[in-house]
N, C-alpha and C. Protein backbone atom coordinates (compact mmCIF):
# COMPACT_ATOMS: atom_id res chain seq x y z
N UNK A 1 217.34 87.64 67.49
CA UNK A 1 217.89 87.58 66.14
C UNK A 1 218.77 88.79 65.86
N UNK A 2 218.14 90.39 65.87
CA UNK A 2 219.00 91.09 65.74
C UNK A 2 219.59 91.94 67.21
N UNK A 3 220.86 91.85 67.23
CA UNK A 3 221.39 92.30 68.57
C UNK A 3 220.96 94.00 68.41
N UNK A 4 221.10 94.55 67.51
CA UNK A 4 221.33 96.09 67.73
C UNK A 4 219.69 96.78 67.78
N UNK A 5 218.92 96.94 68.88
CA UNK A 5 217.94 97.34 69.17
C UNK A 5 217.47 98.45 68.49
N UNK A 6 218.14 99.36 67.66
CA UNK A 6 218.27 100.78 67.33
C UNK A 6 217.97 99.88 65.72
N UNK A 7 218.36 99.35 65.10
CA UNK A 7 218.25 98.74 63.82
C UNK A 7 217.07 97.98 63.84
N UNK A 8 216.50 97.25 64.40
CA UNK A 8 215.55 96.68 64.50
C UNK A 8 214.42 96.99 63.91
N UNK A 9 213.40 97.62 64.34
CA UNK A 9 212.66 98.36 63.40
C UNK A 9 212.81 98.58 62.19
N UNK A 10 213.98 99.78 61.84
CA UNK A 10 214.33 99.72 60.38
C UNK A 10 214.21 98.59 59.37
N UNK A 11 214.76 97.42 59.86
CA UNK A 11 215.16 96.06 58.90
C UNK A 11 213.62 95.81 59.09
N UNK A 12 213.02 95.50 60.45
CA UNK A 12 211.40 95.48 59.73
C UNK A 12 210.65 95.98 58.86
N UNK A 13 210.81 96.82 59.03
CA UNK A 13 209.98 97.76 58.00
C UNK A 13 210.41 97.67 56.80
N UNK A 14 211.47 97.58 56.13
CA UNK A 14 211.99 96.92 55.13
C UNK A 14 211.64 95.67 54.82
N UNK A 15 211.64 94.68 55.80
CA UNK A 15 211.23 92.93 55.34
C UNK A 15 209.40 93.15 54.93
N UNK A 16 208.65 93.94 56.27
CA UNK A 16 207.58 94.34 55.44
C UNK A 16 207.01 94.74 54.15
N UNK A 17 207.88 95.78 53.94
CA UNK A 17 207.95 96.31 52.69
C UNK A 17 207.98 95.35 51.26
N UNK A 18 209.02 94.34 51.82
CA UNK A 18 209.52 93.53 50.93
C UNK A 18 208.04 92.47 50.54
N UNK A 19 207.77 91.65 51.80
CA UNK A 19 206.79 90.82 51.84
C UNK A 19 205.44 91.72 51.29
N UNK A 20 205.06 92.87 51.24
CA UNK A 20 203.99 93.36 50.83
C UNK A 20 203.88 93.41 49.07
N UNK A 21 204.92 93.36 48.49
CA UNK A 21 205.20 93.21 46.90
C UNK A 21 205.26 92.33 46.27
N UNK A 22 205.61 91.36 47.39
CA UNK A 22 205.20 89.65 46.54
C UNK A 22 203.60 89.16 46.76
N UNK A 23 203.63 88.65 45.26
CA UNK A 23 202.28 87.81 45.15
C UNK A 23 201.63 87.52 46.89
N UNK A 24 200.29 87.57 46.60
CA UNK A 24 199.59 86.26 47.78
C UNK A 24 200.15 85.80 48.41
N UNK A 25 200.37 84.38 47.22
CA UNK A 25 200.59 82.67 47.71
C UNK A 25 202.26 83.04 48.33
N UNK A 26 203.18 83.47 47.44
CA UNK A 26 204.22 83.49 48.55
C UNK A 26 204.43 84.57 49.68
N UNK A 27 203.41 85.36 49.73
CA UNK A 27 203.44 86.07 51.06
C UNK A 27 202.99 84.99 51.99
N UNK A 28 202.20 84.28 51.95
CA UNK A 28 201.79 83.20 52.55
C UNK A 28 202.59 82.48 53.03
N UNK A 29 203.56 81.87 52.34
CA UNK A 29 204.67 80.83 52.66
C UNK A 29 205.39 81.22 53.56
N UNK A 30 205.79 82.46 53.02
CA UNK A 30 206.83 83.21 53.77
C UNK A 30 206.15 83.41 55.27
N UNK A 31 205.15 84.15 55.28
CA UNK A 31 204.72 84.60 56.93
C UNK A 31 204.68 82.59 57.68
N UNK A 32 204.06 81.11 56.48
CA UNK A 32 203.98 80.41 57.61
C UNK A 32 205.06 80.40 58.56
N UNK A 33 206.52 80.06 57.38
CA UNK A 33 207.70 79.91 57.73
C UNK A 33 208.66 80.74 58.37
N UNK A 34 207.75 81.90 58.63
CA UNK A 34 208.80 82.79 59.44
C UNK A 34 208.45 82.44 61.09
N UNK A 35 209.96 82.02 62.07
CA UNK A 35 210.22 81.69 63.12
C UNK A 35 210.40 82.65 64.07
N UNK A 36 211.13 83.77 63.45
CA UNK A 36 211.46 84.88 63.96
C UNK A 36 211.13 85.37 65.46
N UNK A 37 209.45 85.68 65.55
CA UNK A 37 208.47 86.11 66.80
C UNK A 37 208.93 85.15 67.48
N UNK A 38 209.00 83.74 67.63
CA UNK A 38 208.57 83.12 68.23
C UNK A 38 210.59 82.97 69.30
N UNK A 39 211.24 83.28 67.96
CA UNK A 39 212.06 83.60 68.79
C UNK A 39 212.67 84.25 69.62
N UNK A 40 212.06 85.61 69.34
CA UNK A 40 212.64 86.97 69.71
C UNK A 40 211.89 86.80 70.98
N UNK A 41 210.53 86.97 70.86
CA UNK A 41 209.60 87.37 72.07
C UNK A 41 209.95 86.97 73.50
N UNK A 42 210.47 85.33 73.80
CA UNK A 42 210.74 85.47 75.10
C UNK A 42 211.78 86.75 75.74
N UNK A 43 212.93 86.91 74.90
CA UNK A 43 213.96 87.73 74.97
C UNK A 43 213.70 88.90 75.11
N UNK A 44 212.33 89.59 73.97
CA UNK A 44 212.17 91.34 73.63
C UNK A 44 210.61 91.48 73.81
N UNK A 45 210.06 90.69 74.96
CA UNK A 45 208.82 91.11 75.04
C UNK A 45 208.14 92.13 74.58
N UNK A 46 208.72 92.84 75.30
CA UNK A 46 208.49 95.03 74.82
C UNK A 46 209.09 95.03 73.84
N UNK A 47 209.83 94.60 72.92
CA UNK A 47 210.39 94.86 72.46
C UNK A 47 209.26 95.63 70.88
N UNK A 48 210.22 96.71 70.19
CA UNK A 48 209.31 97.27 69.23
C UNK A 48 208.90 96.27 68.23
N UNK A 49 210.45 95.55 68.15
CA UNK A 49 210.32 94.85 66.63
C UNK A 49 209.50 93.87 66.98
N UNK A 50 209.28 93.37 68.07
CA UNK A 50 208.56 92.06 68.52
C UNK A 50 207.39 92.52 68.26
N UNK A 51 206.85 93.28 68.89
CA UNK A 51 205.48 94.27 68.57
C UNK A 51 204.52 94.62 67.40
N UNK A 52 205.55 95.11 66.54
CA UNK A 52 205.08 95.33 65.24
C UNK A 52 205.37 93.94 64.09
N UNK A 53 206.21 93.05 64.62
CA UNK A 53 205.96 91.72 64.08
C UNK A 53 204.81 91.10 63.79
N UNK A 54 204.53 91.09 64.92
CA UNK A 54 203.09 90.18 65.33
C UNK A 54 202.09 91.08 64.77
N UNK A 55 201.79 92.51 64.53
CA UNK A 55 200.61 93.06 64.06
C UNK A 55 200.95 92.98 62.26
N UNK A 56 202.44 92.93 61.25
CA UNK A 56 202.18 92.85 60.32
C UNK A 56 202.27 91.52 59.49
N UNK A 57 202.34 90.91 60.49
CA UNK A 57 202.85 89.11 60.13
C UNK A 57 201.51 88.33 59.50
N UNK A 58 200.05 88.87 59.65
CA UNK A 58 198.82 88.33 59.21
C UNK A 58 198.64 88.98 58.11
């Protein structure tokens, strides 16, 4: 999803940020509907953002 490896993180931690201030129920929605991991991971195994996806995505 994001090409620039160096940005990555950052924008996570931000979408985190973001998703941690909304209600519950649409933190909920949001984490079912996010595709993201499932895309990145074959590509960024190691990757950081892949990494810390998956541990703040629950």
């Amino acid at each position: 999803m994001w090409h620039n490896e160096r940005t990555a993180p950052l924008l996570h931690r931000q979408k985190c940020r973001i998703n941690k201030a909304l209600p519950q129920e649409n933190r909920a929605l949001l984490i079912a509907g996010e595709t993201c991991l499932e895309k990145c991971k074959p590509n960024h195994a190691n990757d950081y953002y892949t990494q810390t996806a998956y541990l703040h995505r629950f």
